[in-house]
Protein backbone atom coordinates (compact mmCIF):
# COMPACT_ATOMS: atom_id res chain seq x y z
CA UNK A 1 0.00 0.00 0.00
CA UNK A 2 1.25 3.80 -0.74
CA UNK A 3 1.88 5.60 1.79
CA UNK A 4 -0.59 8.71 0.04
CA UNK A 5 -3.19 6.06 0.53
CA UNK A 6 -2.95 4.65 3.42
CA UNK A 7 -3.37 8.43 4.82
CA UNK A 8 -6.16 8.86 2.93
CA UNK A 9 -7.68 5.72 4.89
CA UNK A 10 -7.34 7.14 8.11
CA UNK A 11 -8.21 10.16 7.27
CA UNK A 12 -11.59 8.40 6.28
CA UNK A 13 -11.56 6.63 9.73
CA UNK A 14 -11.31 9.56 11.46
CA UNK A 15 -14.12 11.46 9.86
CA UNK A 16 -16.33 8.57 10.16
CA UNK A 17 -15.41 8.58 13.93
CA UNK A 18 -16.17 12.08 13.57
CA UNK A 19 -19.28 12.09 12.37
CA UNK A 20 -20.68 9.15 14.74
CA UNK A 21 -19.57 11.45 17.70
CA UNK A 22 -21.22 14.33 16.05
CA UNK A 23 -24.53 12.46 15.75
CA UNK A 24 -24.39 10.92 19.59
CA UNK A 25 -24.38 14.11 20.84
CA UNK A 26 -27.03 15.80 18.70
CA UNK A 27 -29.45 12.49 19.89
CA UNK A 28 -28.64 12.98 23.70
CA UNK A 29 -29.62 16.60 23.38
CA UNK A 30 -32.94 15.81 21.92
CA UNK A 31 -33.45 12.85 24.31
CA UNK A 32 -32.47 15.88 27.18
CA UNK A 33 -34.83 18.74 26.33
CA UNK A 34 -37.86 16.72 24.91
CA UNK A 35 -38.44 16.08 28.45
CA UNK A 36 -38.54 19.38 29.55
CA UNK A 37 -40.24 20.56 26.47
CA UNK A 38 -42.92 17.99 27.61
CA UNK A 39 -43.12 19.36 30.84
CA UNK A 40 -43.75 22.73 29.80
CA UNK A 41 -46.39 22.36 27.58
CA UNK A 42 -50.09 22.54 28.90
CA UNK A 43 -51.45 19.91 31.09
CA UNK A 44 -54.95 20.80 31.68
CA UNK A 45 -57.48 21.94 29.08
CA UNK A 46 -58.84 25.74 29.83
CA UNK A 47 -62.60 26.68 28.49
CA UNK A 48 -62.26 28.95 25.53
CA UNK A 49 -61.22 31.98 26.85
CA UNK A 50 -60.09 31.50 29.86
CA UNK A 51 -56.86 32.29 31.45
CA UNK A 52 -54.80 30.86 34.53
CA UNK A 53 -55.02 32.49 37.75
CA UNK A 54 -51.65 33.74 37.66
CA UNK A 55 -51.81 34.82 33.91
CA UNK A 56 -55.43 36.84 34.85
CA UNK A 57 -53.30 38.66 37.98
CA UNK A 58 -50.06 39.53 36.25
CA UNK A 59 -52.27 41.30 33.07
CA UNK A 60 -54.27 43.40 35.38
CA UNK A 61 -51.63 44.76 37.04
CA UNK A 62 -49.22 47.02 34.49
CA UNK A 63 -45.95 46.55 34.02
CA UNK A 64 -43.26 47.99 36.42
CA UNK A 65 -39.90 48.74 36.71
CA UNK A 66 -38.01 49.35 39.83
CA UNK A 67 -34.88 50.19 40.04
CA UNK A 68 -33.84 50.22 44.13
CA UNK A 69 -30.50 52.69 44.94
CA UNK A 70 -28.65 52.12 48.23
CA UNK A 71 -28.78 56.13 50.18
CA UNK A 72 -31.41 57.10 48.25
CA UNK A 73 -33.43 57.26 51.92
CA UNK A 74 -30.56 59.49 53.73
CA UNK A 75 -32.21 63.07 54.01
CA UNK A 76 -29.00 63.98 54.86
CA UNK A 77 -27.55 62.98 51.72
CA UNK A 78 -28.10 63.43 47.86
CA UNK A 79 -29.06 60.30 46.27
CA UNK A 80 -26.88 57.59 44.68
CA UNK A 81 -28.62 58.92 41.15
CA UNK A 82 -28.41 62.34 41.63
CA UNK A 83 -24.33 61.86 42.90
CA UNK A 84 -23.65 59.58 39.91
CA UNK A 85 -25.14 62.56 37.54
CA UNK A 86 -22.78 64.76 39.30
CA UNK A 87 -19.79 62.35 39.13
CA UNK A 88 -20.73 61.95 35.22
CA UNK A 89 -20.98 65.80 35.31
CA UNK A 90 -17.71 66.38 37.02
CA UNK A 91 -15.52 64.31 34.84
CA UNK A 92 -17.01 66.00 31.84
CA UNK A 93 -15.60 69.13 32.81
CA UNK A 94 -12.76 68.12 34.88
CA UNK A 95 -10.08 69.61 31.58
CA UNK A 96 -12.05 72.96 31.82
CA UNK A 97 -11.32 72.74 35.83
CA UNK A 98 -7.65 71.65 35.62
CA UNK A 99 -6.85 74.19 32.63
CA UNK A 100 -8.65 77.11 34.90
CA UNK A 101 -8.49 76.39 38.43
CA UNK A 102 -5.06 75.68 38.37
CA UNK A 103 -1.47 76.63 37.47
CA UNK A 104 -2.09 74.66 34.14
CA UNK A 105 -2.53 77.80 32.03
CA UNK A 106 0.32 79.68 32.90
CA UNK A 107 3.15 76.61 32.44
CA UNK A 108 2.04 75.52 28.90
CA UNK A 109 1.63 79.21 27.78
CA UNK A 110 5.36 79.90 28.58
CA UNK A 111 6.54 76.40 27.38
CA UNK A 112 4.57 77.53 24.30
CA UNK A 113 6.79 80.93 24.42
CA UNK A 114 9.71 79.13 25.15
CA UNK A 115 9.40 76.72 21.79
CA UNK A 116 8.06 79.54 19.61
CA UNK A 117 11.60 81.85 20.95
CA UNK A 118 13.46 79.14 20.26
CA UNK A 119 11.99 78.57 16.12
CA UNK A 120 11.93 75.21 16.35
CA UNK A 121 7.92 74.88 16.27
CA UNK A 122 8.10 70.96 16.42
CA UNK A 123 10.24 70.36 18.66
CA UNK A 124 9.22 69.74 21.61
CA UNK A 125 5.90 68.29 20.44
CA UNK A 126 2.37 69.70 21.43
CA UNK A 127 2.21 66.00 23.49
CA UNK A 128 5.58 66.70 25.34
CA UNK A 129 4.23 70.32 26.24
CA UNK A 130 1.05 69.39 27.58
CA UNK A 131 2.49 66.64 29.23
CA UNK A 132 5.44 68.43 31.19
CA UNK A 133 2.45 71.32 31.83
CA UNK A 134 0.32 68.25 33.65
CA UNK A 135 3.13 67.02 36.40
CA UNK A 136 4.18 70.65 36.75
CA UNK A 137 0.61 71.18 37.67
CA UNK A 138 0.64 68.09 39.82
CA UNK A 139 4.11 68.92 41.39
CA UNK A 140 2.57 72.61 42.42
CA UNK A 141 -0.73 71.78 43.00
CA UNK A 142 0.21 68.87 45.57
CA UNK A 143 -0.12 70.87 49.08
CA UNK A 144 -3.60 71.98 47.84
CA UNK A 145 -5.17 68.80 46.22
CA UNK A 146 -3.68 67.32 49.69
CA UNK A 147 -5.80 69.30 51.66
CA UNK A 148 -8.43 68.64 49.69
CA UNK A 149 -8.73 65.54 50.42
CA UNK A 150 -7.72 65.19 54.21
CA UNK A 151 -10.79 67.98 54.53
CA UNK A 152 -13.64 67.01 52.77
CA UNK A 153 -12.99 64.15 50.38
CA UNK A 154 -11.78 61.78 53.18
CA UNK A 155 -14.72 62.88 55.62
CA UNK A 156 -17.11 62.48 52.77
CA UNK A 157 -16.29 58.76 51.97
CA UNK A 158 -15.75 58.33 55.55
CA UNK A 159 -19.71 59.03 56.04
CA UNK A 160 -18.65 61.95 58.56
CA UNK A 161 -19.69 64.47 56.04
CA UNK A 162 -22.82 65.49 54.10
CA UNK A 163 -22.06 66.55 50.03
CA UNK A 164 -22.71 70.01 50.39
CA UNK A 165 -20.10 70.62 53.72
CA UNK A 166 -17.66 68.34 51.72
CA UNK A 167 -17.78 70.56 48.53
CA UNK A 168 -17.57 74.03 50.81
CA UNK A 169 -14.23 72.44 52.28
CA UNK A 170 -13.06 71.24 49.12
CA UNK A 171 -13.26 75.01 47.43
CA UNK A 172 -11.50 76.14 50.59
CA UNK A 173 -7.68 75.59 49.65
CA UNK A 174 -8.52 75.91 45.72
CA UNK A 175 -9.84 79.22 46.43
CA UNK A 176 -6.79 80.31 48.52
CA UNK A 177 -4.39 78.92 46.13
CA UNK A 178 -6.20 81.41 43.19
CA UNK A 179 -6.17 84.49 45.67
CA UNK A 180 -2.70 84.60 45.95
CA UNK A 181 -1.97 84.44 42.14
CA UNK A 182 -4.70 86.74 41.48
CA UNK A 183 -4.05 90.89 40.97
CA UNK A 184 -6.39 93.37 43.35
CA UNK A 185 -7.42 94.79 40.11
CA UNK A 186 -8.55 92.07 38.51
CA UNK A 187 -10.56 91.17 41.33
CA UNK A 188 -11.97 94.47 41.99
CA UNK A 189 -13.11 94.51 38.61
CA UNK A 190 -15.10 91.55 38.28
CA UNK A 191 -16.81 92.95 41.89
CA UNK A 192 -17.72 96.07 39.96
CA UNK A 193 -19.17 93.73 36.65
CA UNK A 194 -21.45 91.75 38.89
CA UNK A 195 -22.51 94.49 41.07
CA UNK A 196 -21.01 93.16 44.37
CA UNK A 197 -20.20 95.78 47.00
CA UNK A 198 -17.44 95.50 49.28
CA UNK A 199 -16.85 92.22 50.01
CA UNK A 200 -14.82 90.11 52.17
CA UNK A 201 -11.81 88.00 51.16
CA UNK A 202 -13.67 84.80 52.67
CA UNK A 203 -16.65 85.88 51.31
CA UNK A 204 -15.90 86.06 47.69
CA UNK A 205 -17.93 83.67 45.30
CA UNK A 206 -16.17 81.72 42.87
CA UNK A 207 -17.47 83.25 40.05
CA UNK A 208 -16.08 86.47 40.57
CA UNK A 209 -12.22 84.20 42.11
CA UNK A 210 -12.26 82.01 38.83
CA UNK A 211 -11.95 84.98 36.11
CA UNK A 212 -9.76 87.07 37.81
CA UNK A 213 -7.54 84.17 37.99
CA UNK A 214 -7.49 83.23 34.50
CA UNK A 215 -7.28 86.74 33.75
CA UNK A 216 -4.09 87.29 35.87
CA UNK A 217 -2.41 84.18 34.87
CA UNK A 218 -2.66 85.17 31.16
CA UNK A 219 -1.66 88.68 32.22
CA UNK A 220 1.91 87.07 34.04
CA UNK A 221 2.27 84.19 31.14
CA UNK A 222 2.93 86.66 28.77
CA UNK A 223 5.06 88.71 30.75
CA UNK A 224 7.02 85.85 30.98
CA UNK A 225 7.15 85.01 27.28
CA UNK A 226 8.27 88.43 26.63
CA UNK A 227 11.47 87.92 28.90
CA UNK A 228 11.88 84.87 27.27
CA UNK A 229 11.93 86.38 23.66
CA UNK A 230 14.63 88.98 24.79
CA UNK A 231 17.91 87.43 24.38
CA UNK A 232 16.48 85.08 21.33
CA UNK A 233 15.75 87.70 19.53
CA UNK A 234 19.13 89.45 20.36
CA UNK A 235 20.63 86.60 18.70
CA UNK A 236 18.35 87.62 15.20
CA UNK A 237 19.38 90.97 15.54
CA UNK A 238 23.15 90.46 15.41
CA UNK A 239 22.59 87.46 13.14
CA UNK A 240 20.89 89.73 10.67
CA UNK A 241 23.05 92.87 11.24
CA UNK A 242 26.19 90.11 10.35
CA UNK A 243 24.64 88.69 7.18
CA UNK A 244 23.96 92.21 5.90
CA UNK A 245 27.31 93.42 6.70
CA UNK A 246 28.55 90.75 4.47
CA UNK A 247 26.12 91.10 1.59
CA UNK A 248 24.36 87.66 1.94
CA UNK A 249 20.87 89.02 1.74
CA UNK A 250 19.70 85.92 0.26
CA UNK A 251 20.57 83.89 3.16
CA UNK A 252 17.58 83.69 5.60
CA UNK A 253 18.53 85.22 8.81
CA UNK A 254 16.75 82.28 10.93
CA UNK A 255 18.61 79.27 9.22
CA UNK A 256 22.02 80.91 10.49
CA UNK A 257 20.59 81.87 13.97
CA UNK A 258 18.86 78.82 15.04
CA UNK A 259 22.06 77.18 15.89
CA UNK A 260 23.46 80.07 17.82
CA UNK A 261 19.75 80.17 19.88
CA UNK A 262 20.07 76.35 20.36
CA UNK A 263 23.79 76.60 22.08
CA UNK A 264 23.11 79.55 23.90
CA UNK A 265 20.15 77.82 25.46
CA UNK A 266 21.90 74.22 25.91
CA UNK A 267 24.56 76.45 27.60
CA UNK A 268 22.74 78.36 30.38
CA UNK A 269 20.70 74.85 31.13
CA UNK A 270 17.75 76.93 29.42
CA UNK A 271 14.76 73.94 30.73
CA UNK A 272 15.87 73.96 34.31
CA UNK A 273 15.88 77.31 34.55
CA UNK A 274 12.45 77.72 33.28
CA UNK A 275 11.18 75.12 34.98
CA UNK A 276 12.44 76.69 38.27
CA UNK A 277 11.27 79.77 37.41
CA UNK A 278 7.85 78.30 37.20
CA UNK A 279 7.91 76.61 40.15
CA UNK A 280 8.97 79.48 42.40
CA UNK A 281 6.36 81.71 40.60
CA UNK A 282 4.04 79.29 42.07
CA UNK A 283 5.80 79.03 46.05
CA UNK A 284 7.07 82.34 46.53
């Protein structure tokens, strides 16, 4: 016998041991639910129509949902629903919150400054900015997101503290942290815009605290930037006055200056030095 044949032979066996398995299971699964098929059909004939007793209660009643939520019977406390709306809520504007509330806004605009003095638009990437901007934020905003939660987020999950007290703690330490970044003037005239009189440090709402913020930590970013562009664009000037000196008016000014920039800022350690900077804007 050839050996192609002979592996054509059991490859026959095999499929006709296949197929009998195949066909022994498919019979013990009908022997299995005819059984309960036969159970569940009727047993007892009704009078034309007529309906069980159960079948005649469950149609006069309507259908009904329920849906039971653990806390939902604390006065005390907002509801499991209404907490998870404001959880859902929350995290939908938690960027807007972390760009505005914090010392976000101020680190990525002078990175931004920093890149664009440099003229190297790419490099570092928007990812890396936004990034280093994040555990800046972090780094800085440690002492107060601490506080935050040893005052009312631990209490709250503790049970020790209603929602409401736990989210007039929370804005406690946030609020301080913007007040001391924030210019008078800035607050003073957001007072006058909403018609507030004289008003107390303690006392003042955070919709009058959250736009003076932003509006001062623009104001200092680009004060910042503006330093920053000084001794880059130094570097043009001379660059330019060089080329012109020697008649190569065709040669862009930027090509030739961009290594010059690059040295000069590898050479004073250029990112730890703004990184301090930013830091001890922040802690001073």
């Amino acid at each position: 016998m050839k050996p192609l044949d002979f592996h054509l032979l059991a490859f026959g066996h095999a499929a006709r041991s296949m197929t009998r398995i195949v066909v022994l299971l498919l019979g013990l699964a009908c022997l299995t639910v005819a059984p309960a098929w036969a159970q569940t059909g009727p047993t007892t004939a009704l009078a034309p129509g007529a309906l069980p007793a159960s079948a005649a209660a469950q149609s006069a009643e309507p259908l009904r949902l329920s849906i039971n939520l653990e806390g939902a019977q604390q006065p005390a406390q907002l509801s499991v629903a209404v907490q998870i709306v404001l959880l859902m809520t929350l995290l939908s504007v938690a960027p807007s919150l972390v760009l505005l509330m914090t010392s976000f806004t101020r680190i990525v605009i002078v990175l931004g400054f920093v890149r664009s003095a440099l003229g190297v638009p790419s490099a570092p990437s928007n990812q890396i900015i936004v990034g280093l901007s994040l555990f800046l934020t972090f780094f800085i905003m440690g002492p107060v997101f601490d506080r935050v939660h040893a005052d009312a987020l631990k209490p709250y999950l503790d049970g020790k503290m209603s929602s409401a007290d736990a989210l007039d703690r929370a804005t406690v330490p946030v609020k301080e942290f913007m007040l001391k970044q924030t210019r008078m003037r800035d607050l003073e005239y957001f007072l006058e815009l909403g018609g507030y009189g004289p008003t107390a440090v303690k006392e003042l709402p955070m919709r009058v605290v959250i736009p003076a913020f932003v509006i001062s930590e623009l104001q200092t970013a680009f004060q910042m930037g503006f330093l920053l562009f000084l001794p880059f664009l130094v570097i043009d000037f001379l660059v330019s006055s060089v080329l012109m000196a020697l008649g190569m008016m065709m040669m862009p000014p930027n090509v030739v200056s961009l290594p010059f920039k690059l040295l000069l800022f590898v050479l004073v350690d250029g990112w730890h030095l703004i990184v301090k900077t930013l830091v001890q804007s922040f802690i001073a």
